[in-house]
N, C-alpha and C. Protein backbone atom coordinates (compact mmCIF):
# COMPACT_ATOMS: atom_id res chain seq x y z
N UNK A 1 137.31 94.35 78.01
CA UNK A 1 137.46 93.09 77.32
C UNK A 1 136.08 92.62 76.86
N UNK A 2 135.90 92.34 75.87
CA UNK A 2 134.47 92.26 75.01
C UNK A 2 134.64 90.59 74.66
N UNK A 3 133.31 90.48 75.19
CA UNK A 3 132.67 88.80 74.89
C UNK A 3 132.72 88.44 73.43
N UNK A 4 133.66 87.37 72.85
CA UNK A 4 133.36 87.01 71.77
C UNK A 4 132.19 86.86 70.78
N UNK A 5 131.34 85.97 71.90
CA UNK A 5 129.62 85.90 71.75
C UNK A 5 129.05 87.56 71.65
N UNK A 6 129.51 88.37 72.04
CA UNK A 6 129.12 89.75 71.74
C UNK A 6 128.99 90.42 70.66
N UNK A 7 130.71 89.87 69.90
CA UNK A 7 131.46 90.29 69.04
C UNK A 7 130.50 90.06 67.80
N UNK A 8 130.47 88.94 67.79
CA UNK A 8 129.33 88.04 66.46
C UNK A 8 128.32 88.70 66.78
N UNK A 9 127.68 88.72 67.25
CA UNK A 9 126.16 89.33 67.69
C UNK A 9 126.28 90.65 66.92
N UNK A 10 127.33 91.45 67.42
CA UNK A 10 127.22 92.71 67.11
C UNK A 10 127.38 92.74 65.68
N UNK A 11 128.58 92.26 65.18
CA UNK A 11 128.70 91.97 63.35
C UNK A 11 127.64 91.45 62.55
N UNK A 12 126.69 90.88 63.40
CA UNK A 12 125.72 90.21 62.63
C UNK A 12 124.59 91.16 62.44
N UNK A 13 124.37 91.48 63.52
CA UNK A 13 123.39 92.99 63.70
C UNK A 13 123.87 94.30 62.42
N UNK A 14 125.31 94.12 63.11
CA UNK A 14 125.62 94.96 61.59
C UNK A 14 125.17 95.02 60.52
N UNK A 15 125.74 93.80 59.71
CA UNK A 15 125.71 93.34 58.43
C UNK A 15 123.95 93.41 58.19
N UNK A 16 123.40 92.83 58.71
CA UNK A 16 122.11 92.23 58.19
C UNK A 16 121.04 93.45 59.21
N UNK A 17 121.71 94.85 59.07
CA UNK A 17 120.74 96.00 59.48
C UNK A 17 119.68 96.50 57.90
N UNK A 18 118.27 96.33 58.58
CA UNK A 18 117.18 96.87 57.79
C UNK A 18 116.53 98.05 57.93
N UNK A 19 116.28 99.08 57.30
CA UNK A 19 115.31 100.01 57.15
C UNK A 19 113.66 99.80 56.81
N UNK A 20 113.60 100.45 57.66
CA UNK A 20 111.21 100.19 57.74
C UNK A 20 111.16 101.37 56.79
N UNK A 21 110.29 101.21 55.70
CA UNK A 21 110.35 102.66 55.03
C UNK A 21 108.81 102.96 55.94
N UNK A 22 109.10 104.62 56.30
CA UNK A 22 107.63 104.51 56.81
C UNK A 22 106.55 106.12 56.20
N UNK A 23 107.45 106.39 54.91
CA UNK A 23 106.94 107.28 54.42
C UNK A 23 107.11 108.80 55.56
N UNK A 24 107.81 109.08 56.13
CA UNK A 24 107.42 110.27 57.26
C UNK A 24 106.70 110.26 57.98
N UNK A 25 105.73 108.94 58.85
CA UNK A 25 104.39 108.78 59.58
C UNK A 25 105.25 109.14 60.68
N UNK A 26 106.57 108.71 61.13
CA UNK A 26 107.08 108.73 62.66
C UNK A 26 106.74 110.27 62.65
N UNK A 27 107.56 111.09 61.89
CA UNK A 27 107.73 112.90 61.68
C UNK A 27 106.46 113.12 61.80
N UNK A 28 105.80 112.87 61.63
CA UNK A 28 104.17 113.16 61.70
C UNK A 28 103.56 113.29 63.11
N UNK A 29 103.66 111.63 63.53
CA UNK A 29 103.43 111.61 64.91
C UNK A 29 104.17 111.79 65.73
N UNK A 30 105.54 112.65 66.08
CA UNK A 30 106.55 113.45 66.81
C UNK A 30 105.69 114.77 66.79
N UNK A 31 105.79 114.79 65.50
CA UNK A 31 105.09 116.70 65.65
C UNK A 31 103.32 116.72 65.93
N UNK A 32 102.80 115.95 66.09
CA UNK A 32 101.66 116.59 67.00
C UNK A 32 101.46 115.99 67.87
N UNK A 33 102.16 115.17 68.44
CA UNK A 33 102.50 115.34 70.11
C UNK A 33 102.07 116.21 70.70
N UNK A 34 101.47 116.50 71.47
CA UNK A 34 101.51 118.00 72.60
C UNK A 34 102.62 117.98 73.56
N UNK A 35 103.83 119.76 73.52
CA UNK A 35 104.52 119.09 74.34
C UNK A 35 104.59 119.71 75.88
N UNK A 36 103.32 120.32 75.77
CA UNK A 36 103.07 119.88 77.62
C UNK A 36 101.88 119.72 77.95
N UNK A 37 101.52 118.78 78.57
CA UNK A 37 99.84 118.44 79.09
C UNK A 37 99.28 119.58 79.71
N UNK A 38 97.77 119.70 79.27
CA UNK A 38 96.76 120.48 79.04
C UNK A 38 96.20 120.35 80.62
N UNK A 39 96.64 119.46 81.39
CA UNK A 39 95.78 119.17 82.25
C UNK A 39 96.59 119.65 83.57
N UNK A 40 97.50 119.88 83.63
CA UNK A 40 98.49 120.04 84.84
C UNK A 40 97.63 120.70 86.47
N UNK A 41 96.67 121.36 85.71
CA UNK A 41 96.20 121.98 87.07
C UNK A 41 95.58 120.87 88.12
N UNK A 42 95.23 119.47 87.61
CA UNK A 42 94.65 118.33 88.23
C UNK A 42 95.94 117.99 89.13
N UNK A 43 97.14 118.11 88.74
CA UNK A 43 98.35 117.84 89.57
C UNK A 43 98.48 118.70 90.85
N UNK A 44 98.26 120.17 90.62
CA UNK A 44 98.43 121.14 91.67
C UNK A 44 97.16 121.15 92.42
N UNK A 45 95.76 120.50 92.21
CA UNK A 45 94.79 120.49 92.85
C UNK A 45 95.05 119.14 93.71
N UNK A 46 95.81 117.87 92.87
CA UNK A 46 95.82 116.79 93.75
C UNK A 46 96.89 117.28 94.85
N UNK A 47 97.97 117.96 94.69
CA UNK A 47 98.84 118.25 95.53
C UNK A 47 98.57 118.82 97.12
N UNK A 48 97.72 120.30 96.74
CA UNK A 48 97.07 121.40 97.94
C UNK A 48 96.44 119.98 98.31
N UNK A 49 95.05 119.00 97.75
CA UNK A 49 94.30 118.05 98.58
C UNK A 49 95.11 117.64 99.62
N UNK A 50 96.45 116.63 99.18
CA UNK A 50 97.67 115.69 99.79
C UNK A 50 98.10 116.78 101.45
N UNK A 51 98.21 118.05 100.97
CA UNK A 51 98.83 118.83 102.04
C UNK A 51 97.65 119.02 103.27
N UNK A 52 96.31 119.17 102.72
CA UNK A 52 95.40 119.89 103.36
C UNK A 52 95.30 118.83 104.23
N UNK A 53 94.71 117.56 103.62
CA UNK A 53 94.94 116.27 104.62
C UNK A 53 95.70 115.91 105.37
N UNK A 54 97.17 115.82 104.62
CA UNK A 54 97.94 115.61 105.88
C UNK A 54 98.32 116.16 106.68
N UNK A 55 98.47 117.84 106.86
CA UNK A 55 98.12 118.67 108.12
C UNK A 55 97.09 118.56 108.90
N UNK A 56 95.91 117.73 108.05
CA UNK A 56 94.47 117.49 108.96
C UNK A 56 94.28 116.88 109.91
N UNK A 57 95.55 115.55 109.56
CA UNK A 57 95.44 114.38 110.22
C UNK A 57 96.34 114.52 111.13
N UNK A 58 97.32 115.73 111.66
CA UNK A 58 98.74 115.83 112.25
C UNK A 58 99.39 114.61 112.82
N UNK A 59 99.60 113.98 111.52
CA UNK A 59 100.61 112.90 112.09
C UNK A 59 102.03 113.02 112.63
N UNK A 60 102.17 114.02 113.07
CA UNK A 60 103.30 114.39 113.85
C UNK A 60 103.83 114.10 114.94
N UNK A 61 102.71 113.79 115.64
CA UNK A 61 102.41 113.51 117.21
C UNK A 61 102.92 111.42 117.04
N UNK A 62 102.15 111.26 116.26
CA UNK A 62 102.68 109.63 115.97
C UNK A 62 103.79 109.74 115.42
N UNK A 63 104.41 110.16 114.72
CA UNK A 63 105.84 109.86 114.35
C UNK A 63 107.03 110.33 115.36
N UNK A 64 106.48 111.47 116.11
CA UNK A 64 107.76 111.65 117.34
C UNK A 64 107.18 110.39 118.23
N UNK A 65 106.02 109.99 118.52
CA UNK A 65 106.02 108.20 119.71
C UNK A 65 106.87 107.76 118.64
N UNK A 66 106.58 107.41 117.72
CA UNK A 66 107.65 106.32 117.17
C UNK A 66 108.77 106.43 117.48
N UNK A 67 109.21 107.80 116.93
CA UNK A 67 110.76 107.78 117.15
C UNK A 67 111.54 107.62 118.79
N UNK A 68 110.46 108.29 119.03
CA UNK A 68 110.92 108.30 120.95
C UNK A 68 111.08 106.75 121.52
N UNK A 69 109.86 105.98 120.62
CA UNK A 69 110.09 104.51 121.33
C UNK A 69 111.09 103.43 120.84
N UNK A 70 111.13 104.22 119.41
CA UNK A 70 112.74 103.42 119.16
C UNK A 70 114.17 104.07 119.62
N UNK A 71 114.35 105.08 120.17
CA UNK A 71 115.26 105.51 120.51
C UNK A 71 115.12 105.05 122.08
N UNK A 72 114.29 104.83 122.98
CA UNK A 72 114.34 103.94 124.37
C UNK A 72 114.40 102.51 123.80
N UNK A 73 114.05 102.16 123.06
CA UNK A 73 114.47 100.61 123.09
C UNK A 73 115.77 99.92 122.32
N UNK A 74 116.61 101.08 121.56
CA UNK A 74 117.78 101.21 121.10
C UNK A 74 118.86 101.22 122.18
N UNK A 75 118.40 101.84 123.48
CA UNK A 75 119.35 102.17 124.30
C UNK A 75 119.54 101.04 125.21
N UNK A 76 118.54 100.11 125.48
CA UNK A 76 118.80 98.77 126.18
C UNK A 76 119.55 97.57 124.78
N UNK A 77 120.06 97.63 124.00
CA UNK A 77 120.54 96.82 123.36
C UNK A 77 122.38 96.74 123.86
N UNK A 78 122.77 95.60 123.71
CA UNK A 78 124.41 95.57 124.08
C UNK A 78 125.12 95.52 123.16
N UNK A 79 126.30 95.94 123.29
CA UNK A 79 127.06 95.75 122.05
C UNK A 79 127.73 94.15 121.76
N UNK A 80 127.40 93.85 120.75
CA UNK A 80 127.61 92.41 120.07
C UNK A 80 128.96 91.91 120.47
N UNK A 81 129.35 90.88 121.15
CA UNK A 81 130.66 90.46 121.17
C UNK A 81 131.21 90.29 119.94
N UNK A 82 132.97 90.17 120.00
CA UNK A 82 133.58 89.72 118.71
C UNK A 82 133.57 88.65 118.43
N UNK A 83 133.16 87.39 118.99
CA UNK A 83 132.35 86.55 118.30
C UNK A 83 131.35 86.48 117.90
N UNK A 84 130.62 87.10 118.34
CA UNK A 84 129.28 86.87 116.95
C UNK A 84 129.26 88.02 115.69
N UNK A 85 130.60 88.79 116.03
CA UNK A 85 130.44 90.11 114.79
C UNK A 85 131.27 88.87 113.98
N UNK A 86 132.26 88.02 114.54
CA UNK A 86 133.13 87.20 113.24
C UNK A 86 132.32 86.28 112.96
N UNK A 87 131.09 85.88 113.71
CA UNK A 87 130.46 84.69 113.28
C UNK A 87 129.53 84.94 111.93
N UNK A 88 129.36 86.26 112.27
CA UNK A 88 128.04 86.95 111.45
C UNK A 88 128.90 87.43 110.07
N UNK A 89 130.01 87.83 110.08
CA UNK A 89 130.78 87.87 108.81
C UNK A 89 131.29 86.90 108.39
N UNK A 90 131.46 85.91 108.90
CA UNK A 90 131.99 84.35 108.16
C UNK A 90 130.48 84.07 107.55
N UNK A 91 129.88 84.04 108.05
CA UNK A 91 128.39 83.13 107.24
C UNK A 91 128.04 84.02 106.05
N UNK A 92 128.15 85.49 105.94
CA UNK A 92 128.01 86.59 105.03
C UNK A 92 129.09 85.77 104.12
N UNK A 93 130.00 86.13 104.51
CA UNK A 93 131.25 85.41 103.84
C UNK A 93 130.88 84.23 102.79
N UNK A 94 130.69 82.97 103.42
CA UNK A 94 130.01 81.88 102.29
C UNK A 94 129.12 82.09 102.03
N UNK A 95 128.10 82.49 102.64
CA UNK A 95 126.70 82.56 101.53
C UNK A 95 127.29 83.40 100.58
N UNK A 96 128.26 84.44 100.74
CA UNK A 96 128.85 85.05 99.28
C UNK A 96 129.18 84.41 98.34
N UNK A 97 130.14 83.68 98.99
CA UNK A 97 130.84 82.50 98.35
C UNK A 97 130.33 81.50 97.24
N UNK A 98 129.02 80.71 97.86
CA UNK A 98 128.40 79.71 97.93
C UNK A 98 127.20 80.75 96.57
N UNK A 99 127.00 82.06 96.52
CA UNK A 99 126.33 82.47 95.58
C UNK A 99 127.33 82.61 94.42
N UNK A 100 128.27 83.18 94.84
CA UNK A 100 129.09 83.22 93.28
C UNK A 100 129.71 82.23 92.36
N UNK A 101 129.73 80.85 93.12
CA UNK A 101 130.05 79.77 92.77
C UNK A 101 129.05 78.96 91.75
N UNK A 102 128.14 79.28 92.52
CA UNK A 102 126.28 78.88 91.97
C UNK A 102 126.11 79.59 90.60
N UNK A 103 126.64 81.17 90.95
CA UNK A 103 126.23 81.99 88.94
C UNK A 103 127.63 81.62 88.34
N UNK A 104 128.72 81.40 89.11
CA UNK A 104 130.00 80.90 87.90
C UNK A 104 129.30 79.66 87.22
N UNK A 105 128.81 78.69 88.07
CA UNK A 105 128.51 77.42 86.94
C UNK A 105 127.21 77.51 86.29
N UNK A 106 126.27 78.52 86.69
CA UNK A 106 124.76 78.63 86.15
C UNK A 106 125.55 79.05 84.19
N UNK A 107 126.65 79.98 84.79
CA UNK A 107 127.20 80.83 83.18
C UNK A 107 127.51 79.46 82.10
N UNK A 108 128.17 78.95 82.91
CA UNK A 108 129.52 77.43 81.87
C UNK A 108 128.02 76.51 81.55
């Protein structure tokens, strides 16, 4: 179903479409474009750097503490009663609400 306000827009765009004459300059500057950069090896040199470092630094050892310490402090958590899972979806609920109400009249 298409917005009236669309409708006009689009007919108007229609009707009152102009041409740029530009003599062939676009065709010009399409074709000497280069179409693959000259420089690529700066990519595969920044890359090996990225690897060499970050094997340097073996952050490996810190990311298994991390994970290990969120997986012990995951395990002391309780499971949420069904009141606060309905409390926590009613308030989701109107602030839904309470937003779509807000862009229905921001539109009118």
């Amino acid at each position: 179903m298409n917005d009236p306000f669309d409708d006009t827009l689009h007919a108007y765009f229609k009707q009152h479409k102009t041409e740029i004459a530009d003599d062939g300059f676009s065709k010009k500057i399409i074709h000497k474009l280069p179409l693959t950069p000259k420089h690529t090896w700066i990519l595969y040199v920044a890359y090996l750097l990225g690897l060499v470092v970050f094997f340097a630094l073996n952050p490996f050892y810190a990311l298994l503490s991390q994970v290990m310490d969120f997986v012990t402090k995951i395990s002391f958590f309780h499971a949420p009663t069904t009141i606060s899972v309905f409390a926590f979806l009613s308030v989701c609920f109107l602030f839904g609400l309470f937003v779509k109400i807000s862009f229905d009249e921001s539109i009118v």
